[in-house]
N, C-alpha and C. Protein backbone atom coordinates (compact mmCIF):
# COMPACT_ATOMS: atom_id res chain seq x y z
N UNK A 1 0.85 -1.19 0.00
CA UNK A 1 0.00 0.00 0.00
C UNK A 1 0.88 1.24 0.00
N UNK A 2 0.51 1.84 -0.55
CA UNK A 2 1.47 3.62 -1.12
C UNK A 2 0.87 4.96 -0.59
N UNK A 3 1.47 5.81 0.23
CA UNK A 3 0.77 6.69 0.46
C UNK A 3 1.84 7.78 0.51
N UNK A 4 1.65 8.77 0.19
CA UNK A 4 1.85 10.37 -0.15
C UNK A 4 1.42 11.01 0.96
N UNK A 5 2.03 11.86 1.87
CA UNK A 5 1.79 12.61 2.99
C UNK A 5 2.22 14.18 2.54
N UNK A 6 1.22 15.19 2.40
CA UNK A 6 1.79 16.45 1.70
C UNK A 6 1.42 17.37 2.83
N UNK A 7 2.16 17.86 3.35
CA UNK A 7 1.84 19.00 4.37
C UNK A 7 3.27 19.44 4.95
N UNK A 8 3.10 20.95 4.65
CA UNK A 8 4.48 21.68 5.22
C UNK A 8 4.84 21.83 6.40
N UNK A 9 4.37 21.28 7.60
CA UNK A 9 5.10 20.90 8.96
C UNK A 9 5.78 19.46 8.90
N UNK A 10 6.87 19.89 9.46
CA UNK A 10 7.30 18.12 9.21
C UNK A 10 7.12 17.31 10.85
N UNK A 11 6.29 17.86 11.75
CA UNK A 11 6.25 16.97 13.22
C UNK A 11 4.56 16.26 12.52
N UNK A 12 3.62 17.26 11.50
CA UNK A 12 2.69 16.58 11.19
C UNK A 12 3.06 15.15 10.25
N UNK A 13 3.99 15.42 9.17
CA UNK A 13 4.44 14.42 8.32
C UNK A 13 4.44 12.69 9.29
N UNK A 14 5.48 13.33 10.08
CA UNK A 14 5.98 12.20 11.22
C UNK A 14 4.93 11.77 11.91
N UNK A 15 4.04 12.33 12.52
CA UNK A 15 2.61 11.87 13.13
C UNK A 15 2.41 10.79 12.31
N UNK A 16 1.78 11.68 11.18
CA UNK A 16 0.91 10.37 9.96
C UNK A 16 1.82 9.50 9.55
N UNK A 17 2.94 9.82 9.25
CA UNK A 17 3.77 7.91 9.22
C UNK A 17 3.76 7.40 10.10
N UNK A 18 3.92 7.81 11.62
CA UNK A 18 3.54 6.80 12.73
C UNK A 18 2.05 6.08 12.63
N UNK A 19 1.29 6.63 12.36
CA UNK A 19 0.18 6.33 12.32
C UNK A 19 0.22 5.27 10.97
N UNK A 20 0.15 5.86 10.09
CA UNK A 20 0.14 4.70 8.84
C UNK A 20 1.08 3.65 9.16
N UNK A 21 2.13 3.46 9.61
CA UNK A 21 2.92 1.99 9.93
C UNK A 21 1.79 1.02 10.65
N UNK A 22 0.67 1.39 11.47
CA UNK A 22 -0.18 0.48 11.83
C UNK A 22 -0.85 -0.14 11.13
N UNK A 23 -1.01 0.18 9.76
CA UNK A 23 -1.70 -0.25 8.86
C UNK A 23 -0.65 -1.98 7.98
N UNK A 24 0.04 -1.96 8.82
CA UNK A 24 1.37 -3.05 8.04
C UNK A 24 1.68 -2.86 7.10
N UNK A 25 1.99 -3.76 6.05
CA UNK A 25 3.02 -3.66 4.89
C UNK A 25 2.51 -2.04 4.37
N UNK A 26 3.37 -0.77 4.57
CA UNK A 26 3.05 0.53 3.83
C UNK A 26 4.18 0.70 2.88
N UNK A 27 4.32 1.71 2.47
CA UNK A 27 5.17 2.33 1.65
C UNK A 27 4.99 3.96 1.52
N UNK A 28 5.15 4.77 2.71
CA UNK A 28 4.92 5.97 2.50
C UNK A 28 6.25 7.19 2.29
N UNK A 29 5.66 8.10 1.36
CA UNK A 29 6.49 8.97 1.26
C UNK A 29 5.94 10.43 1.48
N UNK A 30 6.62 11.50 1.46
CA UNK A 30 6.45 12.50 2.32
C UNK A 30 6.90 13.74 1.83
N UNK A 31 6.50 14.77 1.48
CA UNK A 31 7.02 16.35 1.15
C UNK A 31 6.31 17.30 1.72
N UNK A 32 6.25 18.49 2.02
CA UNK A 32 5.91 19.79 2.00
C UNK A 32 5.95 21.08 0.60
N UNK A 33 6.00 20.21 -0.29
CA UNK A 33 6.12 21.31 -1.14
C UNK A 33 4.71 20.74 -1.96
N UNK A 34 4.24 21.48 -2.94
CA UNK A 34 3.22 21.34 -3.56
C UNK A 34 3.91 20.97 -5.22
N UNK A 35 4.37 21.68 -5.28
CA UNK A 35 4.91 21.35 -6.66
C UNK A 35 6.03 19.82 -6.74
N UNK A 36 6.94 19.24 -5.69
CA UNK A 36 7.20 18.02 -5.76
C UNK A 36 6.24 17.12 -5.48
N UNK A 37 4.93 17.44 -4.81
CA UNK A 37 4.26 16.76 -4.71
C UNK A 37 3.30 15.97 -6.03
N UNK A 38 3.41 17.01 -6.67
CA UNK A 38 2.83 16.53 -8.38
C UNK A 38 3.88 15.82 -8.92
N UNK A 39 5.36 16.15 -8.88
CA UNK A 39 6.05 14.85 -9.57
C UNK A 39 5.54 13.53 -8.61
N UNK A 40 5.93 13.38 -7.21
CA UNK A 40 5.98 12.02 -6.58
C UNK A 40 4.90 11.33 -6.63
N UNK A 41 3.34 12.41 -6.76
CA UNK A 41 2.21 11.86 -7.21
C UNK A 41 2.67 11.10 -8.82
N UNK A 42 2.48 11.53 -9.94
CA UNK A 42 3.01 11.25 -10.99
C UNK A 42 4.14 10.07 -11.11
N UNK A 43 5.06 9.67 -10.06
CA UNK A 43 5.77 8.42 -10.13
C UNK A 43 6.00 7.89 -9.37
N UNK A 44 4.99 7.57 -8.18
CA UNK A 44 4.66 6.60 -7.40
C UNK A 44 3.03 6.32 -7.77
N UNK A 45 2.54 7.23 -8.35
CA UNK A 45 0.83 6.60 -8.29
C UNK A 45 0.07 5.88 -6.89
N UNK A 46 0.59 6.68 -5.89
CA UNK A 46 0.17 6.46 -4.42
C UNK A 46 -1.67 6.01 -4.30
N UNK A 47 -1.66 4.83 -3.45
CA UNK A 47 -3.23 4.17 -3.13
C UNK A 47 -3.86 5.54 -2.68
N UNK A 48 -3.16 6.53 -1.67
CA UNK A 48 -4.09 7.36 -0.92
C UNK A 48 -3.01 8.39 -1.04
N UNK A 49 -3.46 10.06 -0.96
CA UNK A 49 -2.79 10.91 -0.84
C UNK A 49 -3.48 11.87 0.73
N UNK A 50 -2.65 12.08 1.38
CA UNK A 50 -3.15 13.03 2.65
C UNK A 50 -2.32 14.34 2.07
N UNK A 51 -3.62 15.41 1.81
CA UNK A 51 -3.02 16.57 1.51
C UNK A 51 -4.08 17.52 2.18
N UNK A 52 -2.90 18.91 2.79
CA UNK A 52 -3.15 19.74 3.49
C UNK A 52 -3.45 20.43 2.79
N UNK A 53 -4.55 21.51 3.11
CA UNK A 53 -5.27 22.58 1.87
C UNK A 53 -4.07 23.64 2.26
N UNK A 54 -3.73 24.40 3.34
CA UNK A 54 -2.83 25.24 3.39
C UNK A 54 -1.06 24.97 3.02
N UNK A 55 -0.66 25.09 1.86
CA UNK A 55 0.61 24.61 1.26
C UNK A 55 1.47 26.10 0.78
N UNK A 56 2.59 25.93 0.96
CA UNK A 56 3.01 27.22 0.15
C UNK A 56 3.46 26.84 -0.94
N UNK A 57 2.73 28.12 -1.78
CA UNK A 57 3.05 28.12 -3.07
C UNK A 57 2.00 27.62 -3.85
N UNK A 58 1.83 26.63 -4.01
CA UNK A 58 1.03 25.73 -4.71
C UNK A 58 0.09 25.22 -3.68
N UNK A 59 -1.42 25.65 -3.53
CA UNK A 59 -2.26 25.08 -2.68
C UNK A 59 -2.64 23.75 -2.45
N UNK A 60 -3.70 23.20 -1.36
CA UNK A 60 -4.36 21.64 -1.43
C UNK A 60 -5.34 21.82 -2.76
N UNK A 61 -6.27 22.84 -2.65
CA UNK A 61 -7.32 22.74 -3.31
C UNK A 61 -6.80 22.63 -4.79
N UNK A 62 -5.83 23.80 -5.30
CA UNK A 62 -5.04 23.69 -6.83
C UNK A 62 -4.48 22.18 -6.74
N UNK A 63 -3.65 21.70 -5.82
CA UNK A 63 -3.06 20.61 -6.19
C UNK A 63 -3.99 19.68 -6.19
N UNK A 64 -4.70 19.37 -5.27
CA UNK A 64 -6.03 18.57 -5.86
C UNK A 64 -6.59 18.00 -7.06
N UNK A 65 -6.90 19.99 -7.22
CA UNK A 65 -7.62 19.70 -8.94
C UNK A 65 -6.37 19.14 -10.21
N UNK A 66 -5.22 19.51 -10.02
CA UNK A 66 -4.32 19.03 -10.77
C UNK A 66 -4.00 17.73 -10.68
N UNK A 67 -4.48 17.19 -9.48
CA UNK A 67 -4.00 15.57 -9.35
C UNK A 67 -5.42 14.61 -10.37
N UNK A 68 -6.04 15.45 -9.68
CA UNK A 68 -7.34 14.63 -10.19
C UNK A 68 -7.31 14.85 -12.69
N UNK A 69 -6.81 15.67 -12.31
CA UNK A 69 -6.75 16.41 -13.96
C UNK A 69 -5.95 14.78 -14.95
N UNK A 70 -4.73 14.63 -14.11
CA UNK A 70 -3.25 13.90 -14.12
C UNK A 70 -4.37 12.29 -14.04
N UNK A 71 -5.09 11.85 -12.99
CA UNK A 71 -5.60 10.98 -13.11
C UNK A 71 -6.96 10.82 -12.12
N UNK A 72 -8.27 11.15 -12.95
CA UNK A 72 -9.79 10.98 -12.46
C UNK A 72 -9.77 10.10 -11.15
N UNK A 73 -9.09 9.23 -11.09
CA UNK A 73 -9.16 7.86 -10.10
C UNK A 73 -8.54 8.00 -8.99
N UNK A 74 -7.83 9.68 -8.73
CA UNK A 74 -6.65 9.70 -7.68
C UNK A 74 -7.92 9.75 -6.48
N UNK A 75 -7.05 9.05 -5.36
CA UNK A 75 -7.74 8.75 -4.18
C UNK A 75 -7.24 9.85 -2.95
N UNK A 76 -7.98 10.91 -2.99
CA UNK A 76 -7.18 12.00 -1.68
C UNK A 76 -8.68 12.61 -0.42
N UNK A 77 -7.53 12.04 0.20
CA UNK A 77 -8.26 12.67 1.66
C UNK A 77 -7.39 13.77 2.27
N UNK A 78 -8.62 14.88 2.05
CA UNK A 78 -7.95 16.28 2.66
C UNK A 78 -7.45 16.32 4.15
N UNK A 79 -6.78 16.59 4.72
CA UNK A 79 -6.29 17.17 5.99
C UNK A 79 -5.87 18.11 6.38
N UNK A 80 -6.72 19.12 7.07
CA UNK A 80 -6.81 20.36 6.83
C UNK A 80 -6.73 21.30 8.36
N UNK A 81 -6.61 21.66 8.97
CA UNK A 81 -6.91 22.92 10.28
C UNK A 81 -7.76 23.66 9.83
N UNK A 82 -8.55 23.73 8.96
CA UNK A 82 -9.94 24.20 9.19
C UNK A 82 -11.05 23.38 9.06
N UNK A 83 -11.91 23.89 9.73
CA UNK A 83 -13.15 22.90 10.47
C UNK A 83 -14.52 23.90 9.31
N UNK A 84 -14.33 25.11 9.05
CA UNK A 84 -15.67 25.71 8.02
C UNK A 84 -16.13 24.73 7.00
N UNK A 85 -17.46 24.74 7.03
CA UNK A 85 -17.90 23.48 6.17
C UNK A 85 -17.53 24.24 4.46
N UNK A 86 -17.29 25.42 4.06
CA UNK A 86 -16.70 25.35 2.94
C UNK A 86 -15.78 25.13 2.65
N UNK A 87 -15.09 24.90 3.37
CA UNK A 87 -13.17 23.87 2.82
C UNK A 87 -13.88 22.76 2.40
N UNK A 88 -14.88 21.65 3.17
CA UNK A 88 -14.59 20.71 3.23
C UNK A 88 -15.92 20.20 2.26
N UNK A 89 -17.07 21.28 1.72
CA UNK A 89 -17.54 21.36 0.33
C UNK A 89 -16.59 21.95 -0.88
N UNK A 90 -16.06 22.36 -0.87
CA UNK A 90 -14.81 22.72 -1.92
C UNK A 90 -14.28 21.81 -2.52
N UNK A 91 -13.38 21.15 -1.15
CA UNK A 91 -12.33 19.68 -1.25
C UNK A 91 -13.10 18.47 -2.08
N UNK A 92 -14.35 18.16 -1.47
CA UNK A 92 -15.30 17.61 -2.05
C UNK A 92 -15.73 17.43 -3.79
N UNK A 93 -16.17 18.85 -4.01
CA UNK A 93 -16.87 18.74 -5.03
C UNK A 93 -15.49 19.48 -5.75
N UNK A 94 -14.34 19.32 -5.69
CA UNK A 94 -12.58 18.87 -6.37
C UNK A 94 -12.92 17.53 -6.52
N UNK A 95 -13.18 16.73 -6.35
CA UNK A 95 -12.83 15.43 -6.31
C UNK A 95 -12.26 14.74 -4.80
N UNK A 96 -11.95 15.36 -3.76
CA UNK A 96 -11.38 14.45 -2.65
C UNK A 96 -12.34 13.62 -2.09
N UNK A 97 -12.12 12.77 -1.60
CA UNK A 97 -12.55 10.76 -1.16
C UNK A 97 -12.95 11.04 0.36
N UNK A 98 -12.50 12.51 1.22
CA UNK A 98 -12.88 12.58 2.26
C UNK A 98 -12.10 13.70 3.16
N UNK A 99 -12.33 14.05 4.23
CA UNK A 99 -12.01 15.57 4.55
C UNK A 99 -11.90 15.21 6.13
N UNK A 100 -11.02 15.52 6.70
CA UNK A 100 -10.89 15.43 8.21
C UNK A 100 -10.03 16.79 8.59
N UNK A 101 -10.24 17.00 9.98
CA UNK A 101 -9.11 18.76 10.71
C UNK A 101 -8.07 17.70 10.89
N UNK A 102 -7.31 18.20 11.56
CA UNK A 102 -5.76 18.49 12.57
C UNK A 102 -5.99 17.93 13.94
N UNK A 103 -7.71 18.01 14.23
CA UNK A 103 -8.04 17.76 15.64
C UNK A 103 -8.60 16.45 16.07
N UNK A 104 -8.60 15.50 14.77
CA UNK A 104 -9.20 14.39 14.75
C UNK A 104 -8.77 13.37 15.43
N UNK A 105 -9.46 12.21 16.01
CA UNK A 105 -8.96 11.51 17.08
C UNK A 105 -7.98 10.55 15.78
N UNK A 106 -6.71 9.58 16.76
CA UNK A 106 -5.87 9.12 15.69
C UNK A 106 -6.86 7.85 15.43
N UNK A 107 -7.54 7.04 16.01
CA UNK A 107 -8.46 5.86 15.66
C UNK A 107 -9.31 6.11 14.67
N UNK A 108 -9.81 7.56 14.98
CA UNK A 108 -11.03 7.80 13.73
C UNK A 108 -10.72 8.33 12.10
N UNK A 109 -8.87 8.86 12.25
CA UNK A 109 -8.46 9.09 11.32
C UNK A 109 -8.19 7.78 9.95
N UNK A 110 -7.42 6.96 10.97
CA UNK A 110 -7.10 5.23 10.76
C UNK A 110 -8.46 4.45 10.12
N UNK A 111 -9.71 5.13 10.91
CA UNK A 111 -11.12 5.03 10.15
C UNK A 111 -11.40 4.73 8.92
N UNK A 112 -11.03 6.23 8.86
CA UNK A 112 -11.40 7.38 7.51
C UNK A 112 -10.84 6.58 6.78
N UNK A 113 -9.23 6.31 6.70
CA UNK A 113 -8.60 6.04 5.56
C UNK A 113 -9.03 5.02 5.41
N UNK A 114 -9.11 3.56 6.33
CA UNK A 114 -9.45 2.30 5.63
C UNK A 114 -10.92 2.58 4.78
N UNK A 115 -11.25 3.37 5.23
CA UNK A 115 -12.97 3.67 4.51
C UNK A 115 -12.50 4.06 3.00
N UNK A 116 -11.80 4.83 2.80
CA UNK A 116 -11.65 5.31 1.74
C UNK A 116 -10.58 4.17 0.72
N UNK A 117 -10.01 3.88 1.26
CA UNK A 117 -9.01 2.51 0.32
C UNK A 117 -10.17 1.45 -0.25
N UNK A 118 -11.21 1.62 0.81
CA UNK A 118 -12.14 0.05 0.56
C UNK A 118 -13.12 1.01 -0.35
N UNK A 119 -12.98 2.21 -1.03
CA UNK A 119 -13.89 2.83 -1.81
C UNK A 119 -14.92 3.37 -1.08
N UNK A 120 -15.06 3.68 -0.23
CA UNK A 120 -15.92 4.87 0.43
C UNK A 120 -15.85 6.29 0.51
N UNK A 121 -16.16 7.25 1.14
CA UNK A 121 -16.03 7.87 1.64
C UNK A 121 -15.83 8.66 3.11
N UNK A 122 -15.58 9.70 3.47
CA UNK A 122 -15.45 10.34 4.86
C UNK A 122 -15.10 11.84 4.90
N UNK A 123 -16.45 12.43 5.85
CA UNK A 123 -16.35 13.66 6.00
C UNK A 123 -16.87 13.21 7.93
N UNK A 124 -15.23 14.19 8.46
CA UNK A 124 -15.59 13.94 9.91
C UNK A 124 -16.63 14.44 10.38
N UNK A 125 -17.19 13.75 11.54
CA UNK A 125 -19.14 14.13 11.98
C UNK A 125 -19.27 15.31 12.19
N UNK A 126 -18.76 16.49 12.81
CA UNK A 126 -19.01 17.81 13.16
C UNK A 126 -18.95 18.43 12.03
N UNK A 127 -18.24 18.51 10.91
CA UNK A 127 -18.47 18.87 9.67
C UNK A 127 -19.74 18.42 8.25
N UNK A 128 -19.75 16.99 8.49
CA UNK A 128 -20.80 16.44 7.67
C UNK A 128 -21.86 17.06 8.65
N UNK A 129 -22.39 17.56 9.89
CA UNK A 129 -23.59 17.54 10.49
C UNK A 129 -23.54 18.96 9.77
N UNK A 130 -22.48 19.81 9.69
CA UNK A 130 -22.89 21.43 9.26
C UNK A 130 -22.96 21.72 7.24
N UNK A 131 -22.26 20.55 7.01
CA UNK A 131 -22.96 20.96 5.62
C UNK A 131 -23.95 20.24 5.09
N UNK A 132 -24.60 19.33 6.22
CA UNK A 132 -26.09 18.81 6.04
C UNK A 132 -26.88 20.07 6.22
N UNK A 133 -26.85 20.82 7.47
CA UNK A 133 -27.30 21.84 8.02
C UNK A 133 -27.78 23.05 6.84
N UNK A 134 -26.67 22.61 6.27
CA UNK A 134 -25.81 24.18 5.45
C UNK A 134 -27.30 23.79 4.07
N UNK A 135 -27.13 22.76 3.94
CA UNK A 135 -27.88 22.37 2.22
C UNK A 135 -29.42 22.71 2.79
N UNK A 136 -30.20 22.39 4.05
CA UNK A 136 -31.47 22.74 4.00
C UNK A 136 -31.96 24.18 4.49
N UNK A 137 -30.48 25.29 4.98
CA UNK A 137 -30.93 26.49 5.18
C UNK A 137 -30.62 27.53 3.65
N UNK A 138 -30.29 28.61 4.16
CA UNK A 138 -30.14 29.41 2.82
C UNK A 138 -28.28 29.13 2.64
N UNK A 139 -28.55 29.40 1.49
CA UNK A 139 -26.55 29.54 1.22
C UNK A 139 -26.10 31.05 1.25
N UNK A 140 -25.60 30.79 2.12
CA UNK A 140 -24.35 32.08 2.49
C UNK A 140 -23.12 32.47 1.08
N UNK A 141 -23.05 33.96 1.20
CA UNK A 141 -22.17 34.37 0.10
C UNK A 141 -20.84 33.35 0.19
N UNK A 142 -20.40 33.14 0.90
CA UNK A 142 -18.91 32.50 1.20
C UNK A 142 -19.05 30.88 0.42
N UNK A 143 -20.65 30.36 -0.07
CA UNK A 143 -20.96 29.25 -0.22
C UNK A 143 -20.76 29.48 -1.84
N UNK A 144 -20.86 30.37 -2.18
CA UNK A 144 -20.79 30.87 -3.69
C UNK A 144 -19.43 30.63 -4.60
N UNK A 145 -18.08 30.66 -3.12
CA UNK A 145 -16.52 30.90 -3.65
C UNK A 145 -16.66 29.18 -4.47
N UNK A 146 -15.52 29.41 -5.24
CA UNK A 146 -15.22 28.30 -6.17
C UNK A 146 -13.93 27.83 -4.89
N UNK A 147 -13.49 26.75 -5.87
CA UNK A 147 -12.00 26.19 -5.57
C UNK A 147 -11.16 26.90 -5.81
N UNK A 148 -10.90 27.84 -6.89
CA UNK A 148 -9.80 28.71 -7.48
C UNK A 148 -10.25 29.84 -6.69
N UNK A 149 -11.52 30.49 -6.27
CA UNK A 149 -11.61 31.65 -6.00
C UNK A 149 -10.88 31.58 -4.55
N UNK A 150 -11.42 30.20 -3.50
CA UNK A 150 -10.41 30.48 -2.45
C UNK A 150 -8.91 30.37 -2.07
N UNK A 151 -8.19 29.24 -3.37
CA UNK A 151 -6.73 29.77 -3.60
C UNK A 151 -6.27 30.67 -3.82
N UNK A 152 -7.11 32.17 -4.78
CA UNK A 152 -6.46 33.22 -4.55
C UNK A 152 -6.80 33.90 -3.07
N UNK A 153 -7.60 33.76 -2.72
CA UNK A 153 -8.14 34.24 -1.24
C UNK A 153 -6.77 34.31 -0.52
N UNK A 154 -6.26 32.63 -0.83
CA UNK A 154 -5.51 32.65 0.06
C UNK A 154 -4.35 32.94 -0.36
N UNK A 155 -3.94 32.63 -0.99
CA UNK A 155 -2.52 33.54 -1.58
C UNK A 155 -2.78 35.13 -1.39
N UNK A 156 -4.15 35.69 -1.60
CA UNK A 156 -3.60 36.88 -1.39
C UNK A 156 -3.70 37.64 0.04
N UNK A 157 -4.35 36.18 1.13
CA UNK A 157 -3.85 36.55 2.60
C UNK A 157 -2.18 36.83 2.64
N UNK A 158 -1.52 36.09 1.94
CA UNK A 158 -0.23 35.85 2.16
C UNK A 158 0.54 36.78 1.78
N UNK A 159 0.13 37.52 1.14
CA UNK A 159 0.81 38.81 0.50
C UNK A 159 1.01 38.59 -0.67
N UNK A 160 0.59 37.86 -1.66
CA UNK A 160 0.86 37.61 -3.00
C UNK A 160 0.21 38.61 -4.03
N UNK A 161 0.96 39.40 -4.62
CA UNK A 161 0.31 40.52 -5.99
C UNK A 161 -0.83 39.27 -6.73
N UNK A 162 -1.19 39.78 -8.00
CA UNK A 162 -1.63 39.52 -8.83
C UNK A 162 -1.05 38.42 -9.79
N UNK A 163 0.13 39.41 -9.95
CA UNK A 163 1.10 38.67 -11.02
C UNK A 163 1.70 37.57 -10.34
N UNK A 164 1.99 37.64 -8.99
CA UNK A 164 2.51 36.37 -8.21
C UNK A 164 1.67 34.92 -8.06
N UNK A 165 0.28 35.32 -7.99
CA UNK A 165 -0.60 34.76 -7.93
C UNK A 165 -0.58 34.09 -9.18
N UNK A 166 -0.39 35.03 -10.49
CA UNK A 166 -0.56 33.86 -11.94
C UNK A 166 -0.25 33.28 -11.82
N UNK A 167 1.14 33.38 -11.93
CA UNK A 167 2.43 32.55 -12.34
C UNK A 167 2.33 31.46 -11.20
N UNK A 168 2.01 31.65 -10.05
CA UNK A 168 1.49 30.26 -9.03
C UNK A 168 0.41 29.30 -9.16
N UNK A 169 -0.82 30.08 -10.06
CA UNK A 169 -1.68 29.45 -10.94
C UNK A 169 -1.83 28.32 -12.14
N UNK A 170 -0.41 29.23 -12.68
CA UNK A 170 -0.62 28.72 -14.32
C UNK A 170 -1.83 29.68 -15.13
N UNK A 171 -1.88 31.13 -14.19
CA UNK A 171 -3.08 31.35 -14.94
C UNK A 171 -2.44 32.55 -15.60
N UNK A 172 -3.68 33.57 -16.73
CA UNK A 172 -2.85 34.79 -16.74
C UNK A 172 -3.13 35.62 -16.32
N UNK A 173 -2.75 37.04 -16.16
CA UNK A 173 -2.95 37.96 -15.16
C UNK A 173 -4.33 38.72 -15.31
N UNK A 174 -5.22 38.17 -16.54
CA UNK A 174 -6.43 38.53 -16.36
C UNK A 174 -7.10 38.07 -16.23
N UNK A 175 -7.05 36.77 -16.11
CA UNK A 175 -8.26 35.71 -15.86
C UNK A 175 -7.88 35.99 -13.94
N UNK A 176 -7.09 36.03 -13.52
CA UNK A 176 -6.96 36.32 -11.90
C UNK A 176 -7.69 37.49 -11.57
N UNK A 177 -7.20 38.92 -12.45
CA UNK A 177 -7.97 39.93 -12.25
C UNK A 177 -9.76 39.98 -12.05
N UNK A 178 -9.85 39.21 -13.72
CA UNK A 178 -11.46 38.60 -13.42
C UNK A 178 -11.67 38.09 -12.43
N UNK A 179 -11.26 37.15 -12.01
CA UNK A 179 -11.87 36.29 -10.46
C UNK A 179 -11.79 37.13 -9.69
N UNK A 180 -10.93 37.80 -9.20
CA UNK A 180 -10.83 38.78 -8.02
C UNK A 180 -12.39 39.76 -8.52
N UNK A 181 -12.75 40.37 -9.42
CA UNK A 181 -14.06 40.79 -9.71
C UNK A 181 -15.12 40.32 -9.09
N UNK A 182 -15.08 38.88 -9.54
CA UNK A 182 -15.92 37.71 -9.27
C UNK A 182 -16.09 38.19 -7.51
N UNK A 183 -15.03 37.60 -7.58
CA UNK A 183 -15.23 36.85 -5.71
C UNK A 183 -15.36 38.50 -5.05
N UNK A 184 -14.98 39.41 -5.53
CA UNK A 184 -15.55 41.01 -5.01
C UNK A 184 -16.80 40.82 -4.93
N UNK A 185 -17.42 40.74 -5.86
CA UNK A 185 -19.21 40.58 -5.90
C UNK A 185 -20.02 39.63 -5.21
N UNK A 186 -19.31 38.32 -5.29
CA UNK A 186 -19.73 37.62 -4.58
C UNK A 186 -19.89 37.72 -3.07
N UNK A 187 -18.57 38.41 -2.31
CA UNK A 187 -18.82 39.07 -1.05
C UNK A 187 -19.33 40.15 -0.90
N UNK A 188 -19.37 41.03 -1.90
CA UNK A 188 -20.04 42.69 -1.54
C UNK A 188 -19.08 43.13 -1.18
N UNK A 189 -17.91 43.26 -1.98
CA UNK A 189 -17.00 44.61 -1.52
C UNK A 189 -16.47 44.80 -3.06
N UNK A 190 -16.14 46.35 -2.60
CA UNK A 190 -15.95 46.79 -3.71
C UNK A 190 -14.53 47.25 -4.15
N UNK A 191 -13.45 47.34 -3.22
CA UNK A 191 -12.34 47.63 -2.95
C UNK A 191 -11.52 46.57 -2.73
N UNK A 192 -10.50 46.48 -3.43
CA UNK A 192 -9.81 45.05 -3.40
C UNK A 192 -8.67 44.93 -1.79
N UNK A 193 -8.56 46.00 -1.19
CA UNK A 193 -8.30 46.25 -0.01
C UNK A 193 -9.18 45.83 0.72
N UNK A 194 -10.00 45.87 0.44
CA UNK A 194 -11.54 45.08 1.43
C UNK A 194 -11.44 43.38 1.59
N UNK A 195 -11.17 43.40 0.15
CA UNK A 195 -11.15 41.76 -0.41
C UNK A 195 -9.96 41.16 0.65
N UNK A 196 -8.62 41.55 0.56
CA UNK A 196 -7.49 41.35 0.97
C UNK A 196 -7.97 41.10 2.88
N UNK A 197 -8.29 42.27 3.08
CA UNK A 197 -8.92 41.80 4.61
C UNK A 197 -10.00 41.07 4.67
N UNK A 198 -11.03 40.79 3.84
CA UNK A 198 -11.46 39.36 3.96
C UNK A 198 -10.77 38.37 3.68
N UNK A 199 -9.89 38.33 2.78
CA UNK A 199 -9.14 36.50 2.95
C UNK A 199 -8.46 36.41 4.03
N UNK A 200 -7.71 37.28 4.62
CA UNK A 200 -6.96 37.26 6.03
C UNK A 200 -7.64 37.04 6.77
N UNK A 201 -8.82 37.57 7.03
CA UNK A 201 -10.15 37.23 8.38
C UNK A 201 -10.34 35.55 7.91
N UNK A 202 -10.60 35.06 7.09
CA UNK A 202 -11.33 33.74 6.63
C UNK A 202 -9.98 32.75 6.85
N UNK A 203 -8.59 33.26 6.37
CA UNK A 203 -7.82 32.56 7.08
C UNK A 203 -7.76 32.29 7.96
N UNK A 204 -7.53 33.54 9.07
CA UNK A 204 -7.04 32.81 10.30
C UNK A 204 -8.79 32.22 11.13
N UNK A 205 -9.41 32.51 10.61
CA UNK A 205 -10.87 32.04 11.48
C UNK A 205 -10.92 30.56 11.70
């Protein structure tokens, strides 16, 4: 069994290989970068990928959609420090197999994954109860953001221009400009200084 561990702390890396050795015969490997993570995806063809939505440089949600692009069948369960049920509708409707926090017990994590190897799914209970919640009340503006709209969100918590943002994209500097339009309207602000302090608020929340 093959697994890919992508997240830029390395005491988290080490957690989840302790944890996955319980699973017996493994084979796991391990980065923090987003962009080696698309080669080692690409030539190991890992059973399961654990990827963190917050990555520098290259996001979970972008790398996601690029894994899934590379091959429909990739099997990834998000692992994430945020608990808002729109990460974990985002991650989702990307293609990921299942969505757990940082805060998850280690038995129920060990869960998740056998659930998902045996072709299931998993969204941890405090989250699946709020975007059950979420689908029979009204949808909130924040329910509107795409996958790409909250990678720039978050890149441009981080201090990233425009142009930094493309070129981290693959996109060009007006299709970013457009989205930033987009996701202006979609929140109701009209000042991209506004925008900028909403992705910082939505970050650290």
């Amino acid at each position: 069994m093959k697994f890919l561990i992508v997240d830029d702390h390395a005491i988290v890396r080490s957690g989840l290989t302790r944890l996955l050795t319980a699973l017996g015969d493994v084979e796991i490997t391990e980065t923090g970068n987003g962009r080696d993570a698309l080669d080692l995806f690409r030539s190991m063809r890992p059973d399961l990928v654990l990827l963190d939505i917050n990555l520098p440089g290259l996001g979970g949600l972008e790398l996601l959609r690029r894994f899934r692009l590379d091959d429909p069948a990739a099997c990834v369960l998000m692992f994430s420090m945020h608990d808002e049920a729109i990460y974990a509708r985002r991650a989702l409707q990307a293609g990921a197999r299942g969505y757990a926090t940082k805060n998850i017990d280690p038995d129920a994590l060990l869960t998740a994954i056998t659930r998902i190897l045996n072709g299931g799914r998993y969204i941890e209970p405090t989250i699946a109860e709020d975007l059950a919640l979420r689908s029979l009340g009204d949808t909130q503006s924040n329910d509107q953001l795409t996958a790409r709209d909250l990678e720039i969100l978050r890149l441009l918590a981080e201090g990233s221009s425009l142009s930094e943002i493309a070129d981290r994209l693959a996109l060009s500097y007006k299709t970013v400009a457009n989205n930033c339009s987009q996701i202006k309207a979609k929140l109701g602000v009209v000042r991209t200084a506004d925008l900028i302090r909403l992705s910082i608020e939505m970050g650290s929340s």
